[in-house]
N, C-alpha and C. Protein backbone atom coordinates (compact mmCIF):
# COMPACT_ATOMS: atom_id res chain seq x y z
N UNK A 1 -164.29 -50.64 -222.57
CA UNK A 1 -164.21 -49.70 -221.47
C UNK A 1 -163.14 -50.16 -220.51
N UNK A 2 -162.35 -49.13 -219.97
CA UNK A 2 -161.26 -49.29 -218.99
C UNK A 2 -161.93 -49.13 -217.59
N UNK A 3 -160.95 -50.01 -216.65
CA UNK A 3 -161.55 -49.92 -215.44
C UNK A 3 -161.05 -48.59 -214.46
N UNK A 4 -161.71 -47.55 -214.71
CA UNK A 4 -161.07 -46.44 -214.07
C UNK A 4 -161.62 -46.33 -212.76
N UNK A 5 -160.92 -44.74 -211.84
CA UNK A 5 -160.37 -44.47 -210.74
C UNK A 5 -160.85 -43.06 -210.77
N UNK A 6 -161.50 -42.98 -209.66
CA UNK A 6 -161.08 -41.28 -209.16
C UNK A 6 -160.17 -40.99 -208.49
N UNK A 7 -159.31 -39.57 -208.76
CA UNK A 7 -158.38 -39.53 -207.46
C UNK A 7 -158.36 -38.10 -207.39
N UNK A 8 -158.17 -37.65 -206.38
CA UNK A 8 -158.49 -35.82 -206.07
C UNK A 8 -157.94 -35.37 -206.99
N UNK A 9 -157.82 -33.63 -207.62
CA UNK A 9 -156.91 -33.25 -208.72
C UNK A 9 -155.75 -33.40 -207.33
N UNK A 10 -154.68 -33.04 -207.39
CA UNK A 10 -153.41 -33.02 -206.70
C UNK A 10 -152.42 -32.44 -207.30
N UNK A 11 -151.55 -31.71 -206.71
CA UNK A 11 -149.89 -31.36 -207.47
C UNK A 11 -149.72 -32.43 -208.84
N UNK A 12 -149.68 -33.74 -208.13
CA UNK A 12 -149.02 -34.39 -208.87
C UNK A 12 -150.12 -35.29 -210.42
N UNK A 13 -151.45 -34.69 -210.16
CA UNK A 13 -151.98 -35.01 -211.48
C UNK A 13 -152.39 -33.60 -212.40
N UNK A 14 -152.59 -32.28 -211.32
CA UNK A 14 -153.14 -31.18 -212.46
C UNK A 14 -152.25 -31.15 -213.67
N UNK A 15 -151.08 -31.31 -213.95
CA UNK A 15 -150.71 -30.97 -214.95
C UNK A 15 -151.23 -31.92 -216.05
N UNK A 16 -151.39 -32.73 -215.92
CA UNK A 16 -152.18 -34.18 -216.82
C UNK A 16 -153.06 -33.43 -217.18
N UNK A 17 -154.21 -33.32 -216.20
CA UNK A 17 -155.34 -32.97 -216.26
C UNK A 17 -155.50 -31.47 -217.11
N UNK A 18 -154.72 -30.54 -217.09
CA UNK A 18 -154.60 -29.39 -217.96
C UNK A 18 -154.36 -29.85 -219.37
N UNK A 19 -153.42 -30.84 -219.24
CA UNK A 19 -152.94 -31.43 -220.91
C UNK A 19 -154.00 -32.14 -221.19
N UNK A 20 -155.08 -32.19 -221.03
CA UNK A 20 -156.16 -32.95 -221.58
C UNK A 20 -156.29 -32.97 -223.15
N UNK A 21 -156.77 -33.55 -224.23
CA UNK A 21 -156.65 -33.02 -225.73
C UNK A 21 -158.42 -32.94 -225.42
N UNK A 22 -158.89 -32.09 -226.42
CA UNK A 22 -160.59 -31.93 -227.16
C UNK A 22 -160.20 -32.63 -228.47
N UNK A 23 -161.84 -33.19 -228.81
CA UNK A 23 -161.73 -32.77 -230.21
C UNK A 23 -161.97 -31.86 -230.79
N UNK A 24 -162.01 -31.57 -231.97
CA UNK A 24 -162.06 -30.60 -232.95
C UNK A 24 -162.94 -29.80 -232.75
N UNK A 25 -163.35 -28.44 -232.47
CA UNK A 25 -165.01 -28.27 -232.31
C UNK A 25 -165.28 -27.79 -231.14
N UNK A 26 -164.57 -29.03 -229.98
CA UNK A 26 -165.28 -28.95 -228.55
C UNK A 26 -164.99 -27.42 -227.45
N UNK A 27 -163.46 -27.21 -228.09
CA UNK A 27 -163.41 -26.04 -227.34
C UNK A 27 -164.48 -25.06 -227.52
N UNK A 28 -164.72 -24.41 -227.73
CA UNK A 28 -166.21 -23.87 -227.46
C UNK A 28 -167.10 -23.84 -226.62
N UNK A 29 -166.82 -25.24 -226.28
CA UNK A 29 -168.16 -25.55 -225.43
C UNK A 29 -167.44 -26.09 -223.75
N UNK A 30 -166.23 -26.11 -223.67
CA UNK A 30 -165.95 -25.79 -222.22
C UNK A 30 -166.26 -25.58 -221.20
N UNK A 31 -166.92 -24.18 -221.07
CA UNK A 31 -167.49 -23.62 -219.56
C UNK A 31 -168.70 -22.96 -220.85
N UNK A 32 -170.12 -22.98 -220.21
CA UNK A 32 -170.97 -21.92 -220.13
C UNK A 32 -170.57 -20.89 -220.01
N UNK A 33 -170.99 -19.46 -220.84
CA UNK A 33 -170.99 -18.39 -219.92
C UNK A 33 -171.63 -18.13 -218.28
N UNK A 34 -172.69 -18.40 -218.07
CA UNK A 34 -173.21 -18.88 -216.82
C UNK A 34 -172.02 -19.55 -216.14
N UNK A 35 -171.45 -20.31 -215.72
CA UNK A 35 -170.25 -20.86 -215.05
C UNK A 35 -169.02 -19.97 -215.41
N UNK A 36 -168.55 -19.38 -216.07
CA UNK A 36 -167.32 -18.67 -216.51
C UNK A 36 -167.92 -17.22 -215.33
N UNK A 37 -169.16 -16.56 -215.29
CA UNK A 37 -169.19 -16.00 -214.47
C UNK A 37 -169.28 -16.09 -213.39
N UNK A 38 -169.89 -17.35 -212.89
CA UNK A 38 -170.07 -18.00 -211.76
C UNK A 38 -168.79 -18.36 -210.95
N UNK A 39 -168.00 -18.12 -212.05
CA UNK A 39 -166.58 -19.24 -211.13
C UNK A 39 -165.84 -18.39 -210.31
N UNK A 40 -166.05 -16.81 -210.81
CA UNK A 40 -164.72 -16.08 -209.75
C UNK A 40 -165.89 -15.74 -208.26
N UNK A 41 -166.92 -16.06 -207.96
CA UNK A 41 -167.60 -16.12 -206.76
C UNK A 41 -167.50 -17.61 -206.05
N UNK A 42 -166.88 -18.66 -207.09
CA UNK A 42 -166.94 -19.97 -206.51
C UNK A 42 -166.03 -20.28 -204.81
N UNK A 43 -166.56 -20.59 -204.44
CA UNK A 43 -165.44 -21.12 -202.75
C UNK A 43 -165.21 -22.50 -202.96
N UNK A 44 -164.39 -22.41 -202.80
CA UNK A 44 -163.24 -23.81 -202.99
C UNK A 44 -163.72 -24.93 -202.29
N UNK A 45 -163.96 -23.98 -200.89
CA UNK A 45 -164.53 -25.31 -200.01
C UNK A 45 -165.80 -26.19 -200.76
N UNK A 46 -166.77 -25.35 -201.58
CA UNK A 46 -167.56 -26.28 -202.10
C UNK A 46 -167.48 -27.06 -203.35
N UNK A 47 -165.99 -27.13 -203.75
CA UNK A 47 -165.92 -27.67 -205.26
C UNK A 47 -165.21 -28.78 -204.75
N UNK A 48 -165.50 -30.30 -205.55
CA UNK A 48 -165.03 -30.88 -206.21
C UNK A 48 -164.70 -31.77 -207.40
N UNK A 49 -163.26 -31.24 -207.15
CA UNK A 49 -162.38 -31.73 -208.20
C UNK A 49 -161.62 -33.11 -208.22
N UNK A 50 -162.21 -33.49 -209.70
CA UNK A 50 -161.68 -35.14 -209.34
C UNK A 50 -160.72 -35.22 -210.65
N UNK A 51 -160.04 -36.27 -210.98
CA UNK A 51 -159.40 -36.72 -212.00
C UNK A 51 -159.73 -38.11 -212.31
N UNK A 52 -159.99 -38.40 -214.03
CA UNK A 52 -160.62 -39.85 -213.66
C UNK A 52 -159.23 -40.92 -214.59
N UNK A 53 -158.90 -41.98 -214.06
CA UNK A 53 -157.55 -42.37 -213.85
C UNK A 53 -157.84 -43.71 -214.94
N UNK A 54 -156.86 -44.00 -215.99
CA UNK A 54 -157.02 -45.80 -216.57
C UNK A 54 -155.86 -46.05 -215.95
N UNK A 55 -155.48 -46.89 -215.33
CA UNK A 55 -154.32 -47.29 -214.74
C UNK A 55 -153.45 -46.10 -214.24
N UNK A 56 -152.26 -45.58 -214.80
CA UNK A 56 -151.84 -44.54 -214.08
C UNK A 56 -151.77 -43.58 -215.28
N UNK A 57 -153.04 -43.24 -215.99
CA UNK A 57 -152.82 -41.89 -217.31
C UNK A 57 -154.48 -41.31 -216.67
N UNK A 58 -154.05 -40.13 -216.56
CA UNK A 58 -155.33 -38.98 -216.35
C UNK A 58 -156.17 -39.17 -217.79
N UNK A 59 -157.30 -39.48 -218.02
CA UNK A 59 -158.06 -39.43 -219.32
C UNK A 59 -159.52 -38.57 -219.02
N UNK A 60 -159.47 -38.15 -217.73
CA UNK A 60 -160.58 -37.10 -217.69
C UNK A 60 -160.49 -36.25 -216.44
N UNK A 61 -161.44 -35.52 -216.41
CA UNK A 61 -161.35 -34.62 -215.43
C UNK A 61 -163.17 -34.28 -214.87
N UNK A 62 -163.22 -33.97 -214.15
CA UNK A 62 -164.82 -33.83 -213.58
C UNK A 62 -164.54 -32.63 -212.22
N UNK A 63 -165.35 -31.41 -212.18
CA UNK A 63 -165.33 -30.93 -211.48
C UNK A 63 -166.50 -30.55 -210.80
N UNK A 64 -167.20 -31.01 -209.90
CA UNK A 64 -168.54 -30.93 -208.74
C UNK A 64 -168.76 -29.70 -208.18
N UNK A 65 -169.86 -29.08 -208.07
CA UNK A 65 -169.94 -27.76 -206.75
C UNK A 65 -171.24 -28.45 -206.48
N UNK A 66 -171.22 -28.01 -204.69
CA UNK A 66 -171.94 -28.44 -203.73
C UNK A 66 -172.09 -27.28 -202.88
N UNK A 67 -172.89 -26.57 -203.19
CA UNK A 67 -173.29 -24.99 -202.50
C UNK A 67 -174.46 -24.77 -202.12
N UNK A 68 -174.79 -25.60 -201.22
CA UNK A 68 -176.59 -25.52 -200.77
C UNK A 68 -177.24 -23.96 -200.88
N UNK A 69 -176.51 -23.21 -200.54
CA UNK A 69 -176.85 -21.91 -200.57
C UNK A 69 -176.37 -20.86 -201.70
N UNK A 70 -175.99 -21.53 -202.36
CA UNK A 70 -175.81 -20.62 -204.29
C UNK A 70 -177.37 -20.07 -203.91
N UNK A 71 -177.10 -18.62 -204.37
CA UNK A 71 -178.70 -18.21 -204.88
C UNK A 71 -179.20 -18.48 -206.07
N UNK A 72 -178.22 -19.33 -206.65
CA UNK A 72 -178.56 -19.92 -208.22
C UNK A 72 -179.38 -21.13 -207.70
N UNK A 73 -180.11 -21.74 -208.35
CA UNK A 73 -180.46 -23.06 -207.99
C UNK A 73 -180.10 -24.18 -208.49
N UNK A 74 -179.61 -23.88 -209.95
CA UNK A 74 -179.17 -24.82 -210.71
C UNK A 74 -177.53 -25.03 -210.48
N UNK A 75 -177.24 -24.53 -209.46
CA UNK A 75 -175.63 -24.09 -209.01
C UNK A 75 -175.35 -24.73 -207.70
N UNK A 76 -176.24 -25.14 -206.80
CA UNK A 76 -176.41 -26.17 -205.62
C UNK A 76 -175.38 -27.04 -206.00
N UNK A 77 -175.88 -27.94 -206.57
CA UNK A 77 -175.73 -29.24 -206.56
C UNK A 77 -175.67 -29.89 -208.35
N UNK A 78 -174.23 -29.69 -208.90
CA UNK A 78 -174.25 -29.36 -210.06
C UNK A 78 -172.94 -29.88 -210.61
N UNK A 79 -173.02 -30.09 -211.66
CA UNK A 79 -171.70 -30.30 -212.57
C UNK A 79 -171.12 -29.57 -213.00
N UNK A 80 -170.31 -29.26 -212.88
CA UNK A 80 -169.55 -27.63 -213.34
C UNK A 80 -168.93 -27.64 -214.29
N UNK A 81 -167.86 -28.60 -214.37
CA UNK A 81 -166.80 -29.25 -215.92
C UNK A 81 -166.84 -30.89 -216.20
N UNK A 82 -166.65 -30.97 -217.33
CA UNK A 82 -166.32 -32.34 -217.53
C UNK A 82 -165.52 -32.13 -218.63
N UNK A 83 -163.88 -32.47 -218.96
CA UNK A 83 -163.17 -33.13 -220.10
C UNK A 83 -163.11 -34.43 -219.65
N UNK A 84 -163.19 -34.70 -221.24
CA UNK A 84 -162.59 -36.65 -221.26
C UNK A 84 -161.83 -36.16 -222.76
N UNK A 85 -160.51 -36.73 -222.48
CA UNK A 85 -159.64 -37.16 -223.29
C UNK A 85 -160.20 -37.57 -225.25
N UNK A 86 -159.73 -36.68 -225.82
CA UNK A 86 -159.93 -36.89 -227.43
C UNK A 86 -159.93 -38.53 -227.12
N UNK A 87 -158.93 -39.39 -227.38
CA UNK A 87 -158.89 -40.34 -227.07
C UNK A 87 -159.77 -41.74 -226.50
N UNK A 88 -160.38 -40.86 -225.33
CA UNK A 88 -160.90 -41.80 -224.69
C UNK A 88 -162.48 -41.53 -224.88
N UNK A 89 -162.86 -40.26 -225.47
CA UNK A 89 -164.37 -40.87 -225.51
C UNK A 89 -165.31 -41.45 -226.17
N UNK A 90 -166.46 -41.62 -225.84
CA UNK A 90 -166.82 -42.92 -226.08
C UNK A 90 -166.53 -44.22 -225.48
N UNK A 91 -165.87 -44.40 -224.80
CA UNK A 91 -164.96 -45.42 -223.64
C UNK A 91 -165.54 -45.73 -222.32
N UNK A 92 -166.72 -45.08 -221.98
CA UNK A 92 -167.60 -44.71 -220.58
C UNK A 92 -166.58 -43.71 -219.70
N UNK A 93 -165.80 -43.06 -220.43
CA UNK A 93 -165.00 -42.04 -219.10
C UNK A 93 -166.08 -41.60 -218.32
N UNK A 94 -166.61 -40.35 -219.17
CA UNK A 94 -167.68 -39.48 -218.82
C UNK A 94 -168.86 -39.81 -218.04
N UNK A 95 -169.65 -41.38 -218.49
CA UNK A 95 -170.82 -42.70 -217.94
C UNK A 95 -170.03 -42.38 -216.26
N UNK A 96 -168.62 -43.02 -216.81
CA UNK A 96 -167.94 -43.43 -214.98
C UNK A 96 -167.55 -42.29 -214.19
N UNK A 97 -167.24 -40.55 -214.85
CA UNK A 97 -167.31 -39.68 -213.97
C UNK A 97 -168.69 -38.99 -213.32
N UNK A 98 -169.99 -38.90 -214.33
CA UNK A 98 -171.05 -38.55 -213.77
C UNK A 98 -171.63 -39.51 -213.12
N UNK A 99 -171.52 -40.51 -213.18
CA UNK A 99 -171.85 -41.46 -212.29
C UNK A 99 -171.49 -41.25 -210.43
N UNK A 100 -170.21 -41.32 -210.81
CA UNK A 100 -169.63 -41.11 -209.51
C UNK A 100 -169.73 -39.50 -208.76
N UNK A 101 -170.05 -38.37 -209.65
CA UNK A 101 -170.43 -37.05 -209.56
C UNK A 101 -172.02 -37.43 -208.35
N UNK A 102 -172.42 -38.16 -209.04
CA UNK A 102 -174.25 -38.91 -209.10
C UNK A 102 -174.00 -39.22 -207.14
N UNK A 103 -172.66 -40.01 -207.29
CA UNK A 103 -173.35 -40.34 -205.91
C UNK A 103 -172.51 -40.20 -204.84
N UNK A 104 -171.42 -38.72 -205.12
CA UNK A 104 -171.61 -38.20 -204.16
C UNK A 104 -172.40 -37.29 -203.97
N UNK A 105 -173.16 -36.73 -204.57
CA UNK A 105 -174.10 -35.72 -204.82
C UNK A 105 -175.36 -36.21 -203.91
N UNK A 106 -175.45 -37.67 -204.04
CA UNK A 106 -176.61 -38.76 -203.30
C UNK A 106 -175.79 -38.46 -201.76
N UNK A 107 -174.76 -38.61 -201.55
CA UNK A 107 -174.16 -39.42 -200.11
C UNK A 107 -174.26 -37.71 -199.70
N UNK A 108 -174.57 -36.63 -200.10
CA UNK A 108 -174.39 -34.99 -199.59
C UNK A 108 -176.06 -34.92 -199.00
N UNK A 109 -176.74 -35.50 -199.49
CA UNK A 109 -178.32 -35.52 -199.14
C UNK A 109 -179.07 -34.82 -200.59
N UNK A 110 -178.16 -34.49 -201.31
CA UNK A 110 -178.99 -33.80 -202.55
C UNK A 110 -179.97 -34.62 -202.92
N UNK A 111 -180.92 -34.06 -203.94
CA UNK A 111 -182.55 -34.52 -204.79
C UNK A 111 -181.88 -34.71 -206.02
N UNK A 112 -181.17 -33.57 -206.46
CA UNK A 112 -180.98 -33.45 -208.38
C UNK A 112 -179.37 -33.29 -208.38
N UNK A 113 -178.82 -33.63 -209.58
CA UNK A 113 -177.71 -32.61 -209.83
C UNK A 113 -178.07 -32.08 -211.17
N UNK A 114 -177.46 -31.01 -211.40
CA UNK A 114 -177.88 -30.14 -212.34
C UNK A 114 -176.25 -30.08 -213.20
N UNK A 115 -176.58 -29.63 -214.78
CA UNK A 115 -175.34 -29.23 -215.35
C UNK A 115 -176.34 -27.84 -216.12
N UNK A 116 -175.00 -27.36 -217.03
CA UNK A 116 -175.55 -26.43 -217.55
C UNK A 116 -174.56 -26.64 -219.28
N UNK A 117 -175.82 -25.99 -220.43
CA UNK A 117 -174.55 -26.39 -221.28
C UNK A 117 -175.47 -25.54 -222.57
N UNK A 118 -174.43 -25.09 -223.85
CA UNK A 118 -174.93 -24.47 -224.95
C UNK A 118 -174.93 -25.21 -226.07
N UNK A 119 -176.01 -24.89 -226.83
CA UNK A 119 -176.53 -26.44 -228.20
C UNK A 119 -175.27 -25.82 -229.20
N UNK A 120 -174.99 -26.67 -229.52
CA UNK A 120 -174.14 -26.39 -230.83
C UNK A 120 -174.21 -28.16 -231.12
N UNK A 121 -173.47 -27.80 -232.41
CA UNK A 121 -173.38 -29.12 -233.43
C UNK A 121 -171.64 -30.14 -232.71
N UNK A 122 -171.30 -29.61 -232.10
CA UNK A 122 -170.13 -29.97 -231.41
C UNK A 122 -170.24 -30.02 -230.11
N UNK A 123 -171.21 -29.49 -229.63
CA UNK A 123 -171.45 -29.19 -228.08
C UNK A 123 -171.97 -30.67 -227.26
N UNK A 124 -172.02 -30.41 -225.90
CA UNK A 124 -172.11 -31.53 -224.97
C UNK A 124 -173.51 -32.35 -224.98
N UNK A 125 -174.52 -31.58 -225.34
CA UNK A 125 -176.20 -31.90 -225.71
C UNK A 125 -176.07 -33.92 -225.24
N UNK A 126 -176.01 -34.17 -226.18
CA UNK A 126 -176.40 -35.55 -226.42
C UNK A 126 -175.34 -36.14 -225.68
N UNK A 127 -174.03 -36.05 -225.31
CA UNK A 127 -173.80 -36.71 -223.96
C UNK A 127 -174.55 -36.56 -222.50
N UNK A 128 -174.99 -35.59 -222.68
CA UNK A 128 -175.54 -35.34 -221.26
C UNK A 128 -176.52 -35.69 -221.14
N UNK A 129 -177.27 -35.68 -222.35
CA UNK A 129 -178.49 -36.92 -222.13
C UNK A 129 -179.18 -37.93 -222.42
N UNK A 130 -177.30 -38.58 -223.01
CA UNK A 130 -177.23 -40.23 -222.80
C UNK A 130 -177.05 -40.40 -221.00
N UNK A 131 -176.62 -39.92 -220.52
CA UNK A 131 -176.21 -40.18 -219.22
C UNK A 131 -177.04 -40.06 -218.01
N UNK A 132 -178.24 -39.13 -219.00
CA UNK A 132 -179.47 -39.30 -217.71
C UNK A 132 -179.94 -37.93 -217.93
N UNK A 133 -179.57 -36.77 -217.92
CA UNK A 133 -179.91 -35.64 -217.90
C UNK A 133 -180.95 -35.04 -218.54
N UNK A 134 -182.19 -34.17 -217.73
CA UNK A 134 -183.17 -34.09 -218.31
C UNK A 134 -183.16 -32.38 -218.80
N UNK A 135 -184.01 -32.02 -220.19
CA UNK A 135 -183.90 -30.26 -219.82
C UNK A 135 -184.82 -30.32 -219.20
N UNK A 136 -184.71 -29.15 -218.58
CA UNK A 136 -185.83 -29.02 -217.18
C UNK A 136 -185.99 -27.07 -217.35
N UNK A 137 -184.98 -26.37 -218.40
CA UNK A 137 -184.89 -24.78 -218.32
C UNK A 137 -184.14 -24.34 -218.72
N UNK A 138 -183.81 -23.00 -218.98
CA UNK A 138 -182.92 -22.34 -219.74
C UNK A 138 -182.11 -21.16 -218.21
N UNK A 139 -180.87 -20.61 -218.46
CA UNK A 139 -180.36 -19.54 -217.85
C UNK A 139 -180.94 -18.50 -218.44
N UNK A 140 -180.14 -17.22 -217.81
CA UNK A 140 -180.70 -16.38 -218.40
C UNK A 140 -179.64 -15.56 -219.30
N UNK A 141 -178.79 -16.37 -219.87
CA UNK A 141 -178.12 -16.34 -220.65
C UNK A 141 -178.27 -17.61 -221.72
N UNK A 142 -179.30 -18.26 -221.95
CA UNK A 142 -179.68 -18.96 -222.91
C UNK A 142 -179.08 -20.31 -222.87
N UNK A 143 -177.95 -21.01 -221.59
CA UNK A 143 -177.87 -21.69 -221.70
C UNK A 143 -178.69 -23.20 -221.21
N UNK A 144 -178.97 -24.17 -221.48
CA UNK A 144 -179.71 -25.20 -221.32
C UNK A 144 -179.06 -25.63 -219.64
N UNK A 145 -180.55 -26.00 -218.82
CA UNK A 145 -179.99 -26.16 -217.17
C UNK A 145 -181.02 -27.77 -217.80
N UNK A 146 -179.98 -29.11 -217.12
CA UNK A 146 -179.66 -29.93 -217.26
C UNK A 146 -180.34 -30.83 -215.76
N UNK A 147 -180.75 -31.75 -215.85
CA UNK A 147 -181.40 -32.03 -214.22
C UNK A 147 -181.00 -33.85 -214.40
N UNK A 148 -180.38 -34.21 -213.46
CA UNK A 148 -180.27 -35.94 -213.43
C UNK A 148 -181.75 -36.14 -211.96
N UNK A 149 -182.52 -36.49 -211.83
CA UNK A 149 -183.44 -36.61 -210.18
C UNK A 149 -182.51 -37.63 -209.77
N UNK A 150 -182.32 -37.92 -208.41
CA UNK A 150 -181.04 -38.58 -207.75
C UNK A 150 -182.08 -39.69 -206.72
């Protein structure tokens, strides 16, 4: 494992962060439908966006919403995206971005953070709950709502 960095997205890393590689499979599993609809109501002010750094190469990306007042609930206080680099996973990218997701989510006064995600044989399932994540429910679009207790 590399000793990585968060650093805001910025001018000078989104383009990294867009060039991210998947593996084979993963596109698919990107955004939820639940979040793909969710996102053109999203306010900026409550997202963040991080980039997670090995020395000076972008190898992931993590994006946070913090919306006490989503009428979603699982949309509060939540994980919205995560890429990690073809490359790098397996490496703790992902361990060291939800982690750090974890506690600013703690330092906001939150209880849970929540993700959301769809089962497939390529899909995010079993990272998310190596990392802590419990099912706790479904959307109402069938995707799996994801709970870390904080």
């Amino acid at each position: 494992m590399g000793t990585y960095r968060l650093e805001e997205l910025n001018a000078s890393n989104i383009v990294a962060a867009n060039s991210l590689t998947l593996k084979r499979g993963q596109e698919q599993f990107i955004a939820p439908p639940s979040y793909a609809i969710s996102e053109a109501y999203v306010n900026p002010t409550t997202a963040w966006p991080r980039v997670v750094m090995d020395g000076e190469t972008v190898v992931g990306f993590i994006r946070g919403n913090f919306d006490p007042d989503n009428a979603s609930e699982e949309l509060r206080s939540c994980l919205w995206r995560i890429h990690v680099a073809a490359d790098y996973q397996g490496k703790g990218v992902g361990k060291f971005a939800v982690a750090a997701l974890a506690d600013e989510a703690r330092s906001r006064g939150n209880k849970r953070l929540t993700v959301l995600w769809e089962k497939g044989v390529e899909g995010p399932e079993a990272f998310f709950l190596r990392v802590g994540f419990k099912e706790v429910g479904t959307t109402a679009y069938g995707e799996v709502i994801g709970e870390i207790t904080l």
